[in-house]
C-alpha atoms as a PDB file:
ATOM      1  CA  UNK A   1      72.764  12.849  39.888  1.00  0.00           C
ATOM      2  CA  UNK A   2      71.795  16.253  39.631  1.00  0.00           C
ATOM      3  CA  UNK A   3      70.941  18.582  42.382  1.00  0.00           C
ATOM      4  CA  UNK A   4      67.342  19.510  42.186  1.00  0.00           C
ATOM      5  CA  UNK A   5      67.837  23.242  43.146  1.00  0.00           C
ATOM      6  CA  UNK A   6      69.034  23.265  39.758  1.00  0.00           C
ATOM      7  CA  UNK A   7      66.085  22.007  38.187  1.00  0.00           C
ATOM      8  CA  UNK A   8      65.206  24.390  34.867  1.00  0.00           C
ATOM      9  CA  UNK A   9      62.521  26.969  36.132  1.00  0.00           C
ATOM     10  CA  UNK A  10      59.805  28.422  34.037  1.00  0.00           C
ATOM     11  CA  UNK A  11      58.263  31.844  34.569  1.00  0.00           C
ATOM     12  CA  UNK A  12      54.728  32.293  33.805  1.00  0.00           C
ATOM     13  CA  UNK A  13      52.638  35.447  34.255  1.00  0.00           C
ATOM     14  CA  UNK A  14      49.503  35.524  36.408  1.00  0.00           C
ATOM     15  CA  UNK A  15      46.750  38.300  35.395  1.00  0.00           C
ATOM     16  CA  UNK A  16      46.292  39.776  38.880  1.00  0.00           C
ATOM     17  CA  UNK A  17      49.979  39.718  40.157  1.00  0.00           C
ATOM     18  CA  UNK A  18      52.259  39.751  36.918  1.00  0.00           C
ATOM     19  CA  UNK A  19      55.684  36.993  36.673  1.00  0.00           C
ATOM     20  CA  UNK A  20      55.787  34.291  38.660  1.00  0.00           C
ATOM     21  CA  UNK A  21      57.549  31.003  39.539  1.00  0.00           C
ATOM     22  CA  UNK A  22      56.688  27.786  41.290  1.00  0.00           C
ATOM     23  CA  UNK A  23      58.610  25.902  42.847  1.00  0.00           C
ATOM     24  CA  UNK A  24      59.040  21.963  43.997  1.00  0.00           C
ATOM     25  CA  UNK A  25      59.598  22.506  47.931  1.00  0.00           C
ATOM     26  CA  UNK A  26      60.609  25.323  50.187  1.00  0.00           C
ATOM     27  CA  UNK A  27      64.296  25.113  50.068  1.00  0.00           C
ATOM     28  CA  UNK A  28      63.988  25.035  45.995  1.00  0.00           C
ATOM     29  CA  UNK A  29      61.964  28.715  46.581  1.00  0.00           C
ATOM     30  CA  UNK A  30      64.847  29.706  49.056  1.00  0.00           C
ATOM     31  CA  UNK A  31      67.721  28.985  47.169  1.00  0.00           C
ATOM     32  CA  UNK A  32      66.092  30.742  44.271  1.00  0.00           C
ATOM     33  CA  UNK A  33      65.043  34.029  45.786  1.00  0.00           C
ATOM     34  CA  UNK A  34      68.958  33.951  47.544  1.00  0.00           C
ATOM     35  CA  UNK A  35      70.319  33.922  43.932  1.00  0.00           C
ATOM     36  CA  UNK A  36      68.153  36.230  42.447  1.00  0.00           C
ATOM     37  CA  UNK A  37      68.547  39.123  45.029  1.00  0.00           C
ATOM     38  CA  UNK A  38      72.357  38.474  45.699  1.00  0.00           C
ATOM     39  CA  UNK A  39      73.726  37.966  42.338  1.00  0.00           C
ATOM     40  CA  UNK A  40      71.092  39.775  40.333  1.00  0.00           C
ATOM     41  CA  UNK A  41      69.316  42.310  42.750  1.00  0.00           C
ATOM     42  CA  UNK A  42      66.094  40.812  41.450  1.00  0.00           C
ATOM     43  CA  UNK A  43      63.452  41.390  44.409  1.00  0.00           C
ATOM     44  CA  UNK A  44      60.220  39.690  44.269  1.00  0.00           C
ATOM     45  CA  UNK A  45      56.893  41.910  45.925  1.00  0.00           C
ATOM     46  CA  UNK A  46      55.312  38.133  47.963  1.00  0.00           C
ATOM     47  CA  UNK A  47      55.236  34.392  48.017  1.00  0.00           C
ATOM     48  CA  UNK A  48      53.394  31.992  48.871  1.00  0.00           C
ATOM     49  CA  UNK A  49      54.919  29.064  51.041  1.00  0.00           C
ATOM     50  CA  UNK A  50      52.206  26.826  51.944  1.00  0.00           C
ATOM     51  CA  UNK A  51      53.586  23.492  53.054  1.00  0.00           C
ATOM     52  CA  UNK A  52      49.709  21.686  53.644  1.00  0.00           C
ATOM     53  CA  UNK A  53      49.337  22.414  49.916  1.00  0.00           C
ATOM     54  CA  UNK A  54      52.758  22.099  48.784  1.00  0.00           C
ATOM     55  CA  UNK A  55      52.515  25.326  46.863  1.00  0.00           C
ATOM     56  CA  UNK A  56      55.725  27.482  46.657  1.00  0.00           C
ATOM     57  CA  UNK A  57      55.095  30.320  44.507  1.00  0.00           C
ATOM     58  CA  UNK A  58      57.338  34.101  43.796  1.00  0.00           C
ATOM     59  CA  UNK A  59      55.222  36.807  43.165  1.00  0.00           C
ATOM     60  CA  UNK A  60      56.912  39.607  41.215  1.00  0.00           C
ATOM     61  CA  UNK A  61      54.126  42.243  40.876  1.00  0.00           C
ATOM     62  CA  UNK A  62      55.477  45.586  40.249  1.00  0.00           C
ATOM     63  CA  UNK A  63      58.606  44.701  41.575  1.00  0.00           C
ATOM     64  CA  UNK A  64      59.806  43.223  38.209  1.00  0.00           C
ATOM     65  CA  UNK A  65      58.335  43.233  34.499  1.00  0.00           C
ATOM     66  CA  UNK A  66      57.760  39.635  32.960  1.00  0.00           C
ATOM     67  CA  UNK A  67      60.877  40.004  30.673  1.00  0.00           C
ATOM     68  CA  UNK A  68      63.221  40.946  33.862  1.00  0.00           C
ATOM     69  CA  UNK A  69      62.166  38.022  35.102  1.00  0.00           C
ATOM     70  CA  UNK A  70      62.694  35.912  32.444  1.00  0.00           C
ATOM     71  CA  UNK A  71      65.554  37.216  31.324  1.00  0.00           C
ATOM     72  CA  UNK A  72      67.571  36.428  35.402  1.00  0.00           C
ATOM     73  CA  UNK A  73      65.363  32.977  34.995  1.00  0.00           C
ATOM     74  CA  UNK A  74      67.268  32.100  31.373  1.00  0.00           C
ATOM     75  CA  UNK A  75      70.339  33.472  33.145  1.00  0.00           C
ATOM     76  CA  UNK A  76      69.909  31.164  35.880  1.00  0.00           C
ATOM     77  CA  UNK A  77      69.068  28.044  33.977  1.00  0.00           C
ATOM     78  CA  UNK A  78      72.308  28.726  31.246  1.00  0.00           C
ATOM     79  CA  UNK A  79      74.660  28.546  34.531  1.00  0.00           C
ATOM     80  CA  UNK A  80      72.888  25.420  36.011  1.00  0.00           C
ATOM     81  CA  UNK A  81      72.807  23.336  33.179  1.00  0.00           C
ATOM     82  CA  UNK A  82      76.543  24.449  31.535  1.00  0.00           C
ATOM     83  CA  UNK A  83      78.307  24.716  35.364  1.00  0.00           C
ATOM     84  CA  UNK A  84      76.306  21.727  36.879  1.00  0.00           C
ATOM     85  CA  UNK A  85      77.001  23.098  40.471  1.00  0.00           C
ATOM     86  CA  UNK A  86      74.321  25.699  42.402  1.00  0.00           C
ATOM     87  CA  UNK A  87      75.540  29.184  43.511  1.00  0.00           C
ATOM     88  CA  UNK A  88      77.049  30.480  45.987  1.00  0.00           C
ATOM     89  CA  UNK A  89      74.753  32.091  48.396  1.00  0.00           C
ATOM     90  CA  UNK A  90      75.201  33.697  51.597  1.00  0.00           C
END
């Protein structure tokens, strides 16, 4: 069975605060933001990580342009799905 950290991630663009992603749980946002700053120095600008709601959302901003974004997300999803194991992460 596959992990679900590896679970194919979809960026979408808000109108007020540019790309972002949600996510299924905390630890799915975690492992996410680990592998996007350590192997792709891809910084988001907030989150939100509201466990009464269930609502785990990256916030890019200015930090990153929609395409940057989607282009470490595609990146991301390739490895997942052709590797089948999660990164490495500090």
């Amino acid at each position: 069975m596959q992990n679900y950290l590896m679970s194919q991630l979809t960026v979408k663009s808000d109108p007020d605060w540019g790309a972002m992603i949600k996510f299924i749980d905390w630890e799915h946002m975690d492992y996410i933001d680990d592998v996007c700053t350590e192997h792709f120095d891809l910084d988001y600008d907030f989150k939100i990580d509201d466990d009464e709601e269930e609502r785990y959302i990256i916030y890019f901003n200015e930090k990153a342009t929609l395409a940057e974004v989607q282009r470490v997300i595609n990146q991301i999803n390739e490895f997942h799905l052709k590797s089948e194991v999660i990164y490495e992460t500090i």
